[in-house]
Protein backbone atom coordinates (compact mmCIF):
# COMPACT_ATOMS: atom_id res chain seq x y z
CA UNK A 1 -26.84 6.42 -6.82
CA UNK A 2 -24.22 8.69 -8.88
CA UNK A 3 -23.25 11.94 -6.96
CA UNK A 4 -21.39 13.31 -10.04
CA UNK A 5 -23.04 14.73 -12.88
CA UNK A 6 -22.47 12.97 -16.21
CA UNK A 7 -22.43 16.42 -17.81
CA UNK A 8 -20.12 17.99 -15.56
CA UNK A 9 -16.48 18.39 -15.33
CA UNK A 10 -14.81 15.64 -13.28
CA UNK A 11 -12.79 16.85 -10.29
CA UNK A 12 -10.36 14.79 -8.11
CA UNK A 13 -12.89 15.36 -5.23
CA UNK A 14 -15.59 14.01 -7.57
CA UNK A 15 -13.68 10.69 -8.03
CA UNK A 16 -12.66 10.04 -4.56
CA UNK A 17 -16.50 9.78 -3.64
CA UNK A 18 -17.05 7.25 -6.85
CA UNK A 19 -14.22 4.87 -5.22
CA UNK A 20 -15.75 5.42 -1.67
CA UNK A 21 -19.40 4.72 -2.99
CA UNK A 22 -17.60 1.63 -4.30
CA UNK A 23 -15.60 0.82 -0.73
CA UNK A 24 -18.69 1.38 1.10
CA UNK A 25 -20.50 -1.09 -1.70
CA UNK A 26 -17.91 -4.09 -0.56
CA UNK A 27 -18.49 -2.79 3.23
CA UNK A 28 -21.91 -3.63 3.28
CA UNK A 29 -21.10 -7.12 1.96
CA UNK A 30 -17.98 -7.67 4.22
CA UNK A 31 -20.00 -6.92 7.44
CA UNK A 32 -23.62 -8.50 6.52
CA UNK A 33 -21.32 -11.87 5.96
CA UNK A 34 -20.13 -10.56 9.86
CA UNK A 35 -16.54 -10.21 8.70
CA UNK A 36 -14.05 -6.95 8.66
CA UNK A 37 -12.95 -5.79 5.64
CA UNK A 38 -9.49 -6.67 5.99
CA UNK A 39 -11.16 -10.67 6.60
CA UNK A 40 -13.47 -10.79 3.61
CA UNK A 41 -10.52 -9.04 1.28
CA UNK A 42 -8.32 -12.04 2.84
CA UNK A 43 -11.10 -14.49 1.67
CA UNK A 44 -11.41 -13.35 -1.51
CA UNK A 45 -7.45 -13.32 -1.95
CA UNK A 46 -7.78 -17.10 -0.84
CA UNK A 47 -10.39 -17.82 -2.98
CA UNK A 48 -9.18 -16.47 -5.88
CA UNK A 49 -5.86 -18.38 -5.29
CA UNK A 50 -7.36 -22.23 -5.00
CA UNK A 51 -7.60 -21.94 -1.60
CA UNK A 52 -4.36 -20.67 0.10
CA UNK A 53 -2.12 -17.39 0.51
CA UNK A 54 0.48 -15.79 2.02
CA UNK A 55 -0.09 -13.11 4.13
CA UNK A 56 2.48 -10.81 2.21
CA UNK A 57 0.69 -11.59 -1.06
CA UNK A 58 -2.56 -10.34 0.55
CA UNK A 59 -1.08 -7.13 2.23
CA UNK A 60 0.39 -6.59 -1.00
CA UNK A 61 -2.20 -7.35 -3.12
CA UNK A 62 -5.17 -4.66 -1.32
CA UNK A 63 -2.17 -2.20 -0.05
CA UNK A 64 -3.13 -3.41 3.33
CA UNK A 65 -0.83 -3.21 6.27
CA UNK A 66 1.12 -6.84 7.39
CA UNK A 67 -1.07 -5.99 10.70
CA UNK A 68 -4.05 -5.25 9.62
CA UNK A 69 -3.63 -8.75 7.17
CA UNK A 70 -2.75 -10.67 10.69
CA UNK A 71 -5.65 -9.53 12.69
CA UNK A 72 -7.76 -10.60 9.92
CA UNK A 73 -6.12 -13.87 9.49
CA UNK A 74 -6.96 -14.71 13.35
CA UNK A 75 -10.45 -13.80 12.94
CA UNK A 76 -10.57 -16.10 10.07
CA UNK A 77 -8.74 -18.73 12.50
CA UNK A 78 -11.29 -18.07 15.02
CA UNK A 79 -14.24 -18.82 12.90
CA UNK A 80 -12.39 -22.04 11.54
CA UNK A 81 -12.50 -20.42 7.91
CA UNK A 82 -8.93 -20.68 7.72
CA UNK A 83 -5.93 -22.74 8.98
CA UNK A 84 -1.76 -21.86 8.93
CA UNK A 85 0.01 -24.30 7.03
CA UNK A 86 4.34 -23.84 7.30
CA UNK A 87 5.31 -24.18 3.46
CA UNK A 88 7.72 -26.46 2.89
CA UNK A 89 10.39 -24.32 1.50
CA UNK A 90 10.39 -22.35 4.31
CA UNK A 91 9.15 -23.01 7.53
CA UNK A 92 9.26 -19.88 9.36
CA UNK A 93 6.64 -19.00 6.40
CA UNK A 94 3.02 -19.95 6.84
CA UNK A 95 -0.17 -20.23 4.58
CA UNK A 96 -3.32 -19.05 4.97
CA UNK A 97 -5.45 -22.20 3.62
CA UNK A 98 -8.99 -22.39 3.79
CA UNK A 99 -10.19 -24.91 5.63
CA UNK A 100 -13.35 -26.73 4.91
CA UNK A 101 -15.66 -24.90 6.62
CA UNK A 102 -13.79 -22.06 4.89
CA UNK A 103 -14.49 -23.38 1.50
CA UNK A 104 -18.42 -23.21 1.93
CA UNK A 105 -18.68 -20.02 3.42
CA UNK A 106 -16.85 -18.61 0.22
CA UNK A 107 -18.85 -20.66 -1.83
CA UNK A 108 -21.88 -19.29 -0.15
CA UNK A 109 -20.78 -15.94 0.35
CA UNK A 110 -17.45 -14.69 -1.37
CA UNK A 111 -17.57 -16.33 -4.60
CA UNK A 112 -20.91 -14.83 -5.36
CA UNK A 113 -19.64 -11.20 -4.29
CA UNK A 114 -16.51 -11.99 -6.82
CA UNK A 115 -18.90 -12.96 -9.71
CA UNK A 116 -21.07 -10.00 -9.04
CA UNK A 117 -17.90 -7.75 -9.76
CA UNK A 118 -16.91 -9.35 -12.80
CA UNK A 119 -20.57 -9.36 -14.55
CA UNK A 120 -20.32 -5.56 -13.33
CA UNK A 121 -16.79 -5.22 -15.10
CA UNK A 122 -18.04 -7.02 -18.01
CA UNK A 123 -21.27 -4.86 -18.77
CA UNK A 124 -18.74 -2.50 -19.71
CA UNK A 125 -17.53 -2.49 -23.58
CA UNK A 126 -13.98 -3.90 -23.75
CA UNK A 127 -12.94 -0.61 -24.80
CA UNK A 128 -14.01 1.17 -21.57
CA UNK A 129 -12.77 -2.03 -19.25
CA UNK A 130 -9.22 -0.86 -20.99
CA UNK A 131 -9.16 2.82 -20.98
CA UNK A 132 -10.63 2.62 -17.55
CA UNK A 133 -7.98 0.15 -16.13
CA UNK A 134 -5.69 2.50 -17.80
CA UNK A 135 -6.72 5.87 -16.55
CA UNK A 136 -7.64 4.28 -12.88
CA UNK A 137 -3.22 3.27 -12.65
CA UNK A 138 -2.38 6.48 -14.31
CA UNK A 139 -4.26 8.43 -11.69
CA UNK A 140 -3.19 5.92 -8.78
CA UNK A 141 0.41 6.51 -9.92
CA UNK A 142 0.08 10.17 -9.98
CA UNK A 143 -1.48 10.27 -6.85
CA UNK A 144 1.21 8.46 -5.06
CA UNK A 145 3.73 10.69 -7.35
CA UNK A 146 1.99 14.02 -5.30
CA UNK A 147 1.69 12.66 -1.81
CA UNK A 148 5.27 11.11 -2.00
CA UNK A 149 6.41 14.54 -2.72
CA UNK A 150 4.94 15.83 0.58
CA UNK A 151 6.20 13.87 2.70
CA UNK A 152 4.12 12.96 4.73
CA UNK A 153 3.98 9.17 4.12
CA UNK A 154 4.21 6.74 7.46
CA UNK A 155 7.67 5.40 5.48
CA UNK A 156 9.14 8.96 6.31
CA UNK A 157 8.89 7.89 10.39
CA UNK A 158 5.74 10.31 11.17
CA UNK A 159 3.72 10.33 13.82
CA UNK A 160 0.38 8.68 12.99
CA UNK A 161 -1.12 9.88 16.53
């Protein structure tokens, strides 16, 4: 399914379709389990953390916005998949916990997608899983370097209309 050509030079243009073939990838799996992709994300955040997460640590965690993070959140509420829990050290500061309903869906649905990424990552050679990690932060970084020095960013007070 590659559109770029092993033998040609790599462009920037050439990589952004790789990571949207990859996006669209997790899409597919996201909406046949009938979730968003800001809700199966925030499920596989969960998962991955025994069962509970804070909203900030999800947002943070797939650079999505603290919206986008809360409408999936009451999705998951509305299917039962997940419940609010106030921690105890702070109370104005909730959980997202799975509940048990929760817990088989991912087991039926998420955890599977997760272990299907990581026997993808691992049929790469060690070396490549490092020199890929590498290059993909490098290029993230200088990215954000580029666009930062535009401007443009919705931090600046733009208008996103």
């Amino acid at each position: 399914m590659s559109s770029v050509q092993e033998d040609a030079l790599p462009t920037a243009r050439g990589i952004d379709v790789i990571f949207k073939e990859t996006e669209r990838l997790y899409n597919r799996v996201a909406h046949g389990c009938k979730l968003s992709d800001g809700a199966f994300w925030s499920l596989v955040s969960i998962a991955l953390r025994d069962g509970r997460a804070r909203q900030s640590d999800i947002a943070d965690e797939y650079s999505f916005s603290r919206q986008t993070v809360n409408s999936a959140v009451k999705s998951l509420v509305g299917k039962g998949y997940v419940t609010l829990v106030p921690e105890e050290d702070d109370r104005r500061s909730k959980l997202v916990c799975l509940t048990d309903e929760g817990a088989t869906f991912c087991k039926r649905f998420v955890t599977p997608a997760i272990e299907a990424e990581m026997r993808a990552f691992d049929s790469l050679s060690v070396e490549d899983r490092i020199a890929f990690a590498r290059i993909a932060r490098t290029y993230a970084d200088a990215i954000d370097a580029e666009l930062s020095a535009l401007g443009l960013d919705d931090q600046k007070g733009g208008d996103a209309s």
